[in-house]
C-alpha atoms as a PDB file:
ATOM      1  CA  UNK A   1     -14.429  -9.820   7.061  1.00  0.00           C
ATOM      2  CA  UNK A   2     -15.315  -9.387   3.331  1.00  0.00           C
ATOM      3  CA  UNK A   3     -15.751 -12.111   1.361  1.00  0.00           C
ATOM      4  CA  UNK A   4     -15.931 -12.365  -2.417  1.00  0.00           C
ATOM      5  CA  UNK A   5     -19.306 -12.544  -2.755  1.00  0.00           C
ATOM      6  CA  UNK A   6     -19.171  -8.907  -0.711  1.00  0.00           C
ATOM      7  CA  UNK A   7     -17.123  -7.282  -3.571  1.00  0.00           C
ATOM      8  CA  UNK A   8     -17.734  -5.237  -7.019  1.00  0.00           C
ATOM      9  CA  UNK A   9     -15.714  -3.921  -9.163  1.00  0.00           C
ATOM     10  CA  UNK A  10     -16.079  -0.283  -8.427  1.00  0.00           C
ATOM     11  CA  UNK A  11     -15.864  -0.284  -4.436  1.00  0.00           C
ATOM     12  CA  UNK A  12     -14.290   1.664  -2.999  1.00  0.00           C
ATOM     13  CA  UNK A  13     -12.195   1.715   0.552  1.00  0.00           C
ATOM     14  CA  UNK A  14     -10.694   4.767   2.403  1.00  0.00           C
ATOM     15  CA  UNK A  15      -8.039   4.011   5.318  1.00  0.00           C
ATOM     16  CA  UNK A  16      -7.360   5.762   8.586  1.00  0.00           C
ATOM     17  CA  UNK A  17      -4.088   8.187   8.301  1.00  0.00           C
ATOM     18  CA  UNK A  18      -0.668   7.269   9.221  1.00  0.00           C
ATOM     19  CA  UNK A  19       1.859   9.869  10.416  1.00  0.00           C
ATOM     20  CA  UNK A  20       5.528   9.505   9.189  1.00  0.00           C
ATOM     21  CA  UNK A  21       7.669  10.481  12.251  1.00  0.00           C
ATOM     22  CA  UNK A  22      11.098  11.613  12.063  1.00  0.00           C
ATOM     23  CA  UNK A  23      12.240   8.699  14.283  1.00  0.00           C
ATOM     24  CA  UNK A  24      10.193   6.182  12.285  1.00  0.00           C
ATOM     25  CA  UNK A  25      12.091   7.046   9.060  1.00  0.00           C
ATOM     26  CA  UNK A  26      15.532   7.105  10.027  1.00  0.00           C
ATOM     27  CA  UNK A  27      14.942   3.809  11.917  1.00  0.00           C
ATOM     28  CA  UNK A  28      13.499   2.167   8.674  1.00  0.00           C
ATOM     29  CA  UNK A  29      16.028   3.495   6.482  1.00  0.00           C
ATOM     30  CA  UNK A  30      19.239   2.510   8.809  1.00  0.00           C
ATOM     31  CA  UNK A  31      17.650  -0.696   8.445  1.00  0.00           C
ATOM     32  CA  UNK A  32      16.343  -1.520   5.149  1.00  0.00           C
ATOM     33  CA  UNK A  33      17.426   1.374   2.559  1.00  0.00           C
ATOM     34  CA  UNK A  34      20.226   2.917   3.859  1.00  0.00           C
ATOM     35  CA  UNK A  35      20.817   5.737   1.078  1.00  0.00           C
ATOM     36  CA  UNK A  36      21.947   9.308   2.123  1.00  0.00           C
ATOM     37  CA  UNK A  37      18.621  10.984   1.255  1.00  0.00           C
ATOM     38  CA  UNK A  38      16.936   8.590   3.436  1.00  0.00           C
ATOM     39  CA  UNK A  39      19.186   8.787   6.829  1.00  0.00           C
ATOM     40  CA  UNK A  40      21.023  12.102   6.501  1.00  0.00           C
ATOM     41  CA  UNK A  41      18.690  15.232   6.515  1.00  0.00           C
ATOM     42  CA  UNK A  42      21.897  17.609   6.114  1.00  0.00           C
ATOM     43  CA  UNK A  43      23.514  15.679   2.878  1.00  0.00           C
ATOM     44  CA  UNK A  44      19.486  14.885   1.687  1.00  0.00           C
ATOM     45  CA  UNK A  45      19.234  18.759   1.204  1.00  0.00           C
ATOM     46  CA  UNK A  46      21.643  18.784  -1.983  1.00  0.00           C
ATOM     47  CA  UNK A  47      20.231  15.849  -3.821  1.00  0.00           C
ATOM     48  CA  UNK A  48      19.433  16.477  -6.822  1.00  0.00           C
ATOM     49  CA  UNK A  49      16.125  14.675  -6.960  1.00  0.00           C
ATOM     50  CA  UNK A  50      14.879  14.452  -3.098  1.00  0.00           C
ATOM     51  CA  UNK A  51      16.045  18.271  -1.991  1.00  0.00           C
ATOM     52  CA  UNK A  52      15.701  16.943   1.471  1.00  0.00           C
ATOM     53  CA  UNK A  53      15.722  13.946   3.530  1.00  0.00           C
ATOM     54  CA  UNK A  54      12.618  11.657   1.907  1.00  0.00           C
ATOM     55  CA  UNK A  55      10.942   8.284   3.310  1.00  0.00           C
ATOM     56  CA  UNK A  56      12.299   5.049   1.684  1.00  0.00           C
ATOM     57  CA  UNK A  57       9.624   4.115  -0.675  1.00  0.00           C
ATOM     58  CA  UNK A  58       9.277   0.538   0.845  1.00  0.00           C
ATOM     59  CA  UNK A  59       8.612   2.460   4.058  1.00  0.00           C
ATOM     60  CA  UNK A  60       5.732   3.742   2.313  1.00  0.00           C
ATOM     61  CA  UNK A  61       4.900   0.675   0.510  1.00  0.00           C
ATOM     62  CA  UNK A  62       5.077  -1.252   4.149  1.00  0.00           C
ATOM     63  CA  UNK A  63       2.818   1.095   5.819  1.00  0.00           C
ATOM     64  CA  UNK A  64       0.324   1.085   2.740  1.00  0.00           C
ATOM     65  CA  UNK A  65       0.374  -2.718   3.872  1.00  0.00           C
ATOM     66  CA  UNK A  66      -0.408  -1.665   7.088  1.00  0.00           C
ATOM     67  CA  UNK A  67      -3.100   0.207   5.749  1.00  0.00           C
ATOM     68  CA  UNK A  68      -4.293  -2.042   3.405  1.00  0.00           C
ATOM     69  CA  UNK A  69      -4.814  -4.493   6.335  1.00  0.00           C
ATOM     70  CA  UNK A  70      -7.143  -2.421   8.055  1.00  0.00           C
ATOM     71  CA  UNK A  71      -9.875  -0.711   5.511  1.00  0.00           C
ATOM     72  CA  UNK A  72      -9.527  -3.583   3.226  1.00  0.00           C
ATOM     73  CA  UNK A  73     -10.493  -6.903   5.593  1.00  0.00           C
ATOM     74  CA  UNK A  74     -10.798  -9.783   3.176  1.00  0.00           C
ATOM     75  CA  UNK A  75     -11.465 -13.230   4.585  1.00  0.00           C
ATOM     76  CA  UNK A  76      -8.167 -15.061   5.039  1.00  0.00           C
ATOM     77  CA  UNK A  77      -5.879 -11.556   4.393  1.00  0.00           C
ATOM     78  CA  UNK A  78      -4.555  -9.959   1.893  1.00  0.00           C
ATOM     79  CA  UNK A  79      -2.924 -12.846  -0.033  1.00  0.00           C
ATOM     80  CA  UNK A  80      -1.122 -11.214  -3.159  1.00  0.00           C
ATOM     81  CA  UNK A  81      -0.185 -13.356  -6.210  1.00  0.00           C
ATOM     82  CA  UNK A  82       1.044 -10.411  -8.301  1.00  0.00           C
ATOM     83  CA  UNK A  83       1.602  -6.094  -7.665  1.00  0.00           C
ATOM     84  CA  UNK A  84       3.451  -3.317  -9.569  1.00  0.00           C
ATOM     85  CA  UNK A  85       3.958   0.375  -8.035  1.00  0.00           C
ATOM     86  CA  UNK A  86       5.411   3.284  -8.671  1.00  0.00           C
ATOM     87  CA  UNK A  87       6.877   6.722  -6.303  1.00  0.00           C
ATOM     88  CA  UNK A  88       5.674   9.687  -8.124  1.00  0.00           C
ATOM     89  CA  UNK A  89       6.277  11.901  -5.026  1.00  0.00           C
ATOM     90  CA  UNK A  90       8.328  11.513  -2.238  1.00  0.00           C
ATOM     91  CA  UNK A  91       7.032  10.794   1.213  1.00  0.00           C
ATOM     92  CA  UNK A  92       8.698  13.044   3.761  1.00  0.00           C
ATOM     93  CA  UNK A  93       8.671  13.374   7.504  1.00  0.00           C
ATOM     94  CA  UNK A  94       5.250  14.823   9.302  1.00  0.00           C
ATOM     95  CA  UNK A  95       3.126  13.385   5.787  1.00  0.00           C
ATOM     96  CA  UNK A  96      -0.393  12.164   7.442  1.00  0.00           C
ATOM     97  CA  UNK A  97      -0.502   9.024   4.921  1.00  0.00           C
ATOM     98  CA  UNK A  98      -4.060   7.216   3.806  1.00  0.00           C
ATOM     99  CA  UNK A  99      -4.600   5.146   1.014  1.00  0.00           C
ATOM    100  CA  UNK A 100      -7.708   4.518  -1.382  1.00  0.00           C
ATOM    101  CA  UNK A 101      -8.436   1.413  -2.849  1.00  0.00           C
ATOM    102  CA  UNK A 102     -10.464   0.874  -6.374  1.00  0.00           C
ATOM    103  CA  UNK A 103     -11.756  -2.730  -7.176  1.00  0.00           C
ATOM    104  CA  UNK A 104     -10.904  -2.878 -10.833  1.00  0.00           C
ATOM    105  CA  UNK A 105     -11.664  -6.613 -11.828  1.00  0.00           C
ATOM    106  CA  UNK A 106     -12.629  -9.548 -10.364  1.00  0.00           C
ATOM    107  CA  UNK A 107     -11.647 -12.547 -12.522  1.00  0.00           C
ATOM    108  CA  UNK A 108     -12.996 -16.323 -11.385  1.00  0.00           C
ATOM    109  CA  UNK A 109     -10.259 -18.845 -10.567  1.00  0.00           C
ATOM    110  CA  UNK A 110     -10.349 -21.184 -14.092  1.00  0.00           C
ATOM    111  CA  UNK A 111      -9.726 -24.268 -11.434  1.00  0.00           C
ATOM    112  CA  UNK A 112     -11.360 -23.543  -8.328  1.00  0.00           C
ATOM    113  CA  UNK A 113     -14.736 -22.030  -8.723  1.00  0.00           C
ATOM    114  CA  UNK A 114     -14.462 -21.158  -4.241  1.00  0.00           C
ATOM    115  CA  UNK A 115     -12.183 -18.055  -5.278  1.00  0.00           C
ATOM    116  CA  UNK A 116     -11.156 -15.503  -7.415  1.00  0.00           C
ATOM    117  CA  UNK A 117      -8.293 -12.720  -8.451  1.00  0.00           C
ATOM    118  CA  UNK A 118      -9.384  -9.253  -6.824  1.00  0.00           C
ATOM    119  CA  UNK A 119      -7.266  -6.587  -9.114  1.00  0.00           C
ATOM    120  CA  UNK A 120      -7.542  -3.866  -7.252  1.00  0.00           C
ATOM    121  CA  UNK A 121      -5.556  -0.191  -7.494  1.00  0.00           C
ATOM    122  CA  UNK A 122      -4.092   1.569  -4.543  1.00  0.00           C
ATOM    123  CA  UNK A 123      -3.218   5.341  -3.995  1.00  0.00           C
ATOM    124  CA  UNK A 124      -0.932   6.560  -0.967  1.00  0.00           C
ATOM    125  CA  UNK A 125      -1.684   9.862  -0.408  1.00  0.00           C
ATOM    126  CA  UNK A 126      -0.666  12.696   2.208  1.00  0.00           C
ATOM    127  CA  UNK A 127      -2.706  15.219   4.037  1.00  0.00           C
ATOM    128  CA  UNK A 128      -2.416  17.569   0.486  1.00  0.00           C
ATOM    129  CA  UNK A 129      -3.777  14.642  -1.576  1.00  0.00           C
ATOM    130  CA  UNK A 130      -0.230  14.214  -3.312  1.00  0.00           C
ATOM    131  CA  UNK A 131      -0.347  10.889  -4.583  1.00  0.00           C
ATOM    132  CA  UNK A 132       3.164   9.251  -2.550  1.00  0.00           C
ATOM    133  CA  UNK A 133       2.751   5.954  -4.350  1.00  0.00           C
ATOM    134  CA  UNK A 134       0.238   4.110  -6.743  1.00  0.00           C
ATOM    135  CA  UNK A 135      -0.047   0.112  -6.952  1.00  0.00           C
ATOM    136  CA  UNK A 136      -2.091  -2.165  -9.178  1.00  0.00           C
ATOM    137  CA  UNK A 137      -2.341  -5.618  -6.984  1.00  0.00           C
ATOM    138  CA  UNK A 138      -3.772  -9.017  -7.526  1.00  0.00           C
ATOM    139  CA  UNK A 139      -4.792 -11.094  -4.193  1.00  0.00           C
ATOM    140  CA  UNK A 140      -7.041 -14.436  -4.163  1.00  0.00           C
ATOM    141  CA  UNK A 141     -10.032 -13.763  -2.426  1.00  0.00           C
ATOM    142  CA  UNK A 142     -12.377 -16.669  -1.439  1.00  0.00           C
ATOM    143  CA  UNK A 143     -16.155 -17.332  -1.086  1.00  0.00           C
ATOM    144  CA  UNK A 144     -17.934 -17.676   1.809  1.00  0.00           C
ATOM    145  CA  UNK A 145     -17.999 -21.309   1.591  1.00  0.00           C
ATOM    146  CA  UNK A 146     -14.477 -22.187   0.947  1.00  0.00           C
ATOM    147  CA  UNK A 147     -13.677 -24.992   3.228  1.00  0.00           C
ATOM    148  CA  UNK A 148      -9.881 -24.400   4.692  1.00  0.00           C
ATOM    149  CA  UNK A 149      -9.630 -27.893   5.860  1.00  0.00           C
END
């Protein structure tokens, strides 16, 4: 587990892939996003922006989560006070997904000196290095000797 006194603005972290299955994205978007280009391959192929059936972007955002979790293990998880993203490219079926994390600030709690705001800036990318989505995301990250109770 990383603490905060284990970060720097600057590190780096590099997560396992994640293959997008064909299954896995119609299941997602039947449940969560259910827009043509995300459950019909046929009618995806003549949209104007997608040309063919595309991931739900909070598909991608949930398995950058999933991601996240695992090359990024911060005492107490990932708890995020703030995050913006963006889709610059969609995620399609067979994309091997990894993410890399930037620490770009680390800014001391004004109230509680145990913990801090970790800024840190994500990048989804596929097996070509297309970046599928980019986030900027705050999480409070405590010191070794925070005391939960």
């Amino acid at each position: 587990m990383l603490y905060l006194e284990d970060l720097n603005i600057g590190d780096h972290f590099k997560s396992r892939e994640y293959e997008m299955t064909l299954d896995e994205v119609l299941e997602f978007a039947h449940k969560y996003d259910p827009q043509v280009f995300h459950t019909d391959a046929e009618k995806a192929k003549d949209h104007p922006i997608f040309k063919g059936l595309a991931a739900s972007g909070w598909h991608t955002s949930a398995v950058t989560m999933r991601l996240w979790t695992e090359c990024f293990p911060v005492a107490y998880g990932l708890i995020g006070s703030e995050s913006s993203l963006r889709w610059p490219k969609p995620t399609r079926v067979g994309d091997k997904i990894h993410v890399d994390v930037e620490i770009v600030s680390i800014q001391p709690s004004k109230t509680k000196n145990d913990r801090a705001i970790v800024t840190y800036v994500t990048q989804a990318k596929n097996q070509d290095d297309d970046v599928l989505l980019i986030s900027t995301t705050k999480i409070v990250v405590f010191k070794r000797n925070f005391d939960a109770h």
